[in-house]
Protein backbone atom coordinates (compact mmCIF):
# COMPACT_ATOMS: atom_id res chain seq x y z
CA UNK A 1 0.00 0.00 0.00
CA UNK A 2 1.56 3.52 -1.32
CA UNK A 3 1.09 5.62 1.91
CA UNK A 4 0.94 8.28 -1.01
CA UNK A 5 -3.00 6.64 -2.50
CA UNK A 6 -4.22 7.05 1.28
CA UNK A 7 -2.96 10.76 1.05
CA UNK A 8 -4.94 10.93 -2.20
CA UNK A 9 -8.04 9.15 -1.00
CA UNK A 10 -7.88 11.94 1.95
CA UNK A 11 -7.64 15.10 -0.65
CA UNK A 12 -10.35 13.56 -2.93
CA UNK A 13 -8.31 12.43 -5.44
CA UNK A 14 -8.41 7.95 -5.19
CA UNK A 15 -12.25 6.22 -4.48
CA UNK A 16 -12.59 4.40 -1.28
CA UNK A 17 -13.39 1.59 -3.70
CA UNK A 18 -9.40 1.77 -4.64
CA UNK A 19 -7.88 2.44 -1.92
CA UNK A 20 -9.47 -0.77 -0.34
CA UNK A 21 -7.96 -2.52 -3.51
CA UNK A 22 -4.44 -1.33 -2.57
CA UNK A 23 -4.93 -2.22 1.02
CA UNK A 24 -6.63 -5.72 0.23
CA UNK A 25 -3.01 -5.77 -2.30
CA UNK A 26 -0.63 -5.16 0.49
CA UNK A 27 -1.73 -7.73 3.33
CA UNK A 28 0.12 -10.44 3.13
CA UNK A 29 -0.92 -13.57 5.55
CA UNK A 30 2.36 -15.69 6.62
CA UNK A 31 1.30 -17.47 9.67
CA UNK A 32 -1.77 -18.36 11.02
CA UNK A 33 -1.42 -15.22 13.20
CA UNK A 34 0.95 -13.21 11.23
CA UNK A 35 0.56 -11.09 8.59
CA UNK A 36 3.06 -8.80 7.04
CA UNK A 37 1.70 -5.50 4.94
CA UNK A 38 3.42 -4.18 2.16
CA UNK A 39 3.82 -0.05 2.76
CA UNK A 40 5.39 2.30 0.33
CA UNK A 41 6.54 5.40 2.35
CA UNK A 42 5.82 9.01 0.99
CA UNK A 43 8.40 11.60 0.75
CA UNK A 44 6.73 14.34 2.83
CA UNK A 45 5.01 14.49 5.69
CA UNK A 46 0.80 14.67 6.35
CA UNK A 47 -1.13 16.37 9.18
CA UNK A 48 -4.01 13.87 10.06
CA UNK A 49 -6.59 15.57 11.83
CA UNK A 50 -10.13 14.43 12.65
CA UNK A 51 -11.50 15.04 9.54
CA UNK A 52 -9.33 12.59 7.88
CA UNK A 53 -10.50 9.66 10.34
CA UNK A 54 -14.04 10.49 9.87
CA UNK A 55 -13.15 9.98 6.29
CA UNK A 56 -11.94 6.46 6.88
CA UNK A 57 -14.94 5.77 9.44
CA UNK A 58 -17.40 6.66 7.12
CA UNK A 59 -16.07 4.63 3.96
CA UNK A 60 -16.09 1.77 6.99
CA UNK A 61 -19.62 2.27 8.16
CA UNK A 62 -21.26 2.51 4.43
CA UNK A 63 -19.56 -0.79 3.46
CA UNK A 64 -16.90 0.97 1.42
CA UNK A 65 -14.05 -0.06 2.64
CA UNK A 66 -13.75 -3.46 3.96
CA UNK A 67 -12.88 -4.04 7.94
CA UNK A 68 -9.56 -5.79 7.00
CA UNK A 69 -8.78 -2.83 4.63
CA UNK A 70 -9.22 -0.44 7.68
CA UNK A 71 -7.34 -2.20 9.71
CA UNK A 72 -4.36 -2.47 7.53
CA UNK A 73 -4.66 1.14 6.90
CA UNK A 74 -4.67 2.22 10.41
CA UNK A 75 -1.81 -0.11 10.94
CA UNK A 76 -0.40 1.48 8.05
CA UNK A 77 -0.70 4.94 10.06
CA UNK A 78 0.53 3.96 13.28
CA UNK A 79 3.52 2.07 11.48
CA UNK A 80 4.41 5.83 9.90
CA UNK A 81 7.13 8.21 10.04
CA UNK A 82 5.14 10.65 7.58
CA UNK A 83 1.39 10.98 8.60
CA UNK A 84 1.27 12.58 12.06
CA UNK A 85 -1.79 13.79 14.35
CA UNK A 86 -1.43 16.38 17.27
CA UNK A 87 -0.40 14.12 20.37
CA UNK A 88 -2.97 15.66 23.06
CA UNK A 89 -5.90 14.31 20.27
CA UNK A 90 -5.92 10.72 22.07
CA UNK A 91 -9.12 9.80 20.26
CA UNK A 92 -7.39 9.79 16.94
CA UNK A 93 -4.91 7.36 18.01
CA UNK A 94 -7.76 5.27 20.45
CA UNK A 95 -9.76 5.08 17.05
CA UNK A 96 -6.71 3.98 15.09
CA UNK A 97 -5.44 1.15 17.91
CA UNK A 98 -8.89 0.31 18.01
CA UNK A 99 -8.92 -0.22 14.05
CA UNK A 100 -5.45 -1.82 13.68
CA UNK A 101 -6.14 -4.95 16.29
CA UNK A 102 -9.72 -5.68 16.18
CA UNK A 103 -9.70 -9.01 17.23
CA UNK A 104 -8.28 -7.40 21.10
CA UNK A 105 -10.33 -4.19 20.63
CA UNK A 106 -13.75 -3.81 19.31
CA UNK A 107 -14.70 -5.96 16.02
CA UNK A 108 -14.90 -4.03 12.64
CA UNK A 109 -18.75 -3.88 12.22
CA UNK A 110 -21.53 -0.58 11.36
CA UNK A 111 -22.12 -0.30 15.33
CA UNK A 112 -18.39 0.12 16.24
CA UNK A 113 -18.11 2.56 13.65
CA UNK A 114 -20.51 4.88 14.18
CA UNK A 115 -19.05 4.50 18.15
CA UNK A 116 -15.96 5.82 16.71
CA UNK A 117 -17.77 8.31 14.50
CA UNK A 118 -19.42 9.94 17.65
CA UNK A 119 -15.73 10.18 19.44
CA UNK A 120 -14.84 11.55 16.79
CA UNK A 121 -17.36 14.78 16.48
CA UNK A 122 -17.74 14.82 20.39
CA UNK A 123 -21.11 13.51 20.81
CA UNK A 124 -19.89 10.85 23.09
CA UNK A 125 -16.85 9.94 24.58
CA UNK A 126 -14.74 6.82 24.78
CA UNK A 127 -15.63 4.18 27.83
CA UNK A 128 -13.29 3.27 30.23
CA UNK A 129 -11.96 0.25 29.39
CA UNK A 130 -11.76 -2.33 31.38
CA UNK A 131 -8.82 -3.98 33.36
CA UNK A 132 -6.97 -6.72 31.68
CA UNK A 133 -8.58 -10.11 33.94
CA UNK A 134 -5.56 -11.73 35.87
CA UNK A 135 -5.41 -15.54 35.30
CA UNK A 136 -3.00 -18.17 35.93
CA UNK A 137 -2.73 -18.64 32.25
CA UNK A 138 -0.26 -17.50 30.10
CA UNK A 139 -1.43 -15.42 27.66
CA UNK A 140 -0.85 -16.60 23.70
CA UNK A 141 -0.02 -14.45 20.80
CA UNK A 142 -3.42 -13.22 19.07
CA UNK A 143 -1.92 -11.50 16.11
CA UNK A 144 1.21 -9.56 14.77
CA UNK A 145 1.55 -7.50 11.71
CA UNK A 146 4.79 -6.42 10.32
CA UNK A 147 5.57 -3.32 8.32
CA UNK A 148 7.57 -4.40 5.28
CA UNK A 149 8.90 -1.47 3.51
CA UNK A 150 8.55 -1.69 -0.34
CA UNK A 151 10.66 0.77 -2.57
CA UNK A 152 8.51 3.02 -4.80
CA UNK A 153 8.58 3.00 -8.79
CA UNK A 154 11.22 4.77 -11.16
């Protein structure tokens, strides 16, 4: 996934409908838990803001992109030394944890996403989550995805 066609998809420019293509394109399953995505760094840097997310949360809530698409694009975020959001916004990066590791966090479905779309415009603010239960069980590994940095074209 060109971090550049999520840029794009952000300034009007690339259809939700493609940029889920180039996300479905970049995840690459390797394990039965692991999954490596394919991410081609931009050049410059972006500002996320709100607006942005509410982008991505709407395309998720009207079908248009895919749950695994979002989550490999939040990944995708988080994993990036180019898109950046003011640091004392925590619900962009709750929303965007929440997104990346759905099977810990809240499944991918309409209901968590209009959740996350009334964070983001105020209307209601994230629960407290709650503590981790103690057990005498070791805890396994539910998922891991890897950044793999592709090189751009000519």
């Amino acid at each position: 996934m060109r971090e550049n066609a999520l840029r794009q998809f952000f300034s009007g420019d690339l259809s939700a409908n493609q940029l889920a293509l180039e996300a479905a394109a970049s995840v690459k399953k390797v394990g039965p838990r692991e999954t490596n995505i394919d991410i081609e760094d931009m050049t410059s840097s972006f500002s996320l803001t709100r607006k942005e997310v509410l982008l991505l949360c709407e395309a998720g809530l009207h079908g248009e992109l895919p749950g695994e698409s979002i989550t490999a694009i939040a990944f995708m975020l988080l994993a990036s030394d180019h898109f950046e959001w003011d640091g004392d916004d925590e619900i962009i990066s709750e929303i965007l944890n929440d997104w990346s590791c759905p099977e810990v966090n809240y499944p991918l479905r309409p209901a968590t996403f209009q959740m996350h779309r009334h964070w983001l415009l105020g209307s209601e603010t994230p629960p407290e989550r709650p503590a981790l239960a103690k057990s005498s069980e070791k805890g396994g590994l539910i998922s891991m995805r890897r950044k793999v940095l592709v090189k751009g074209g000519p």
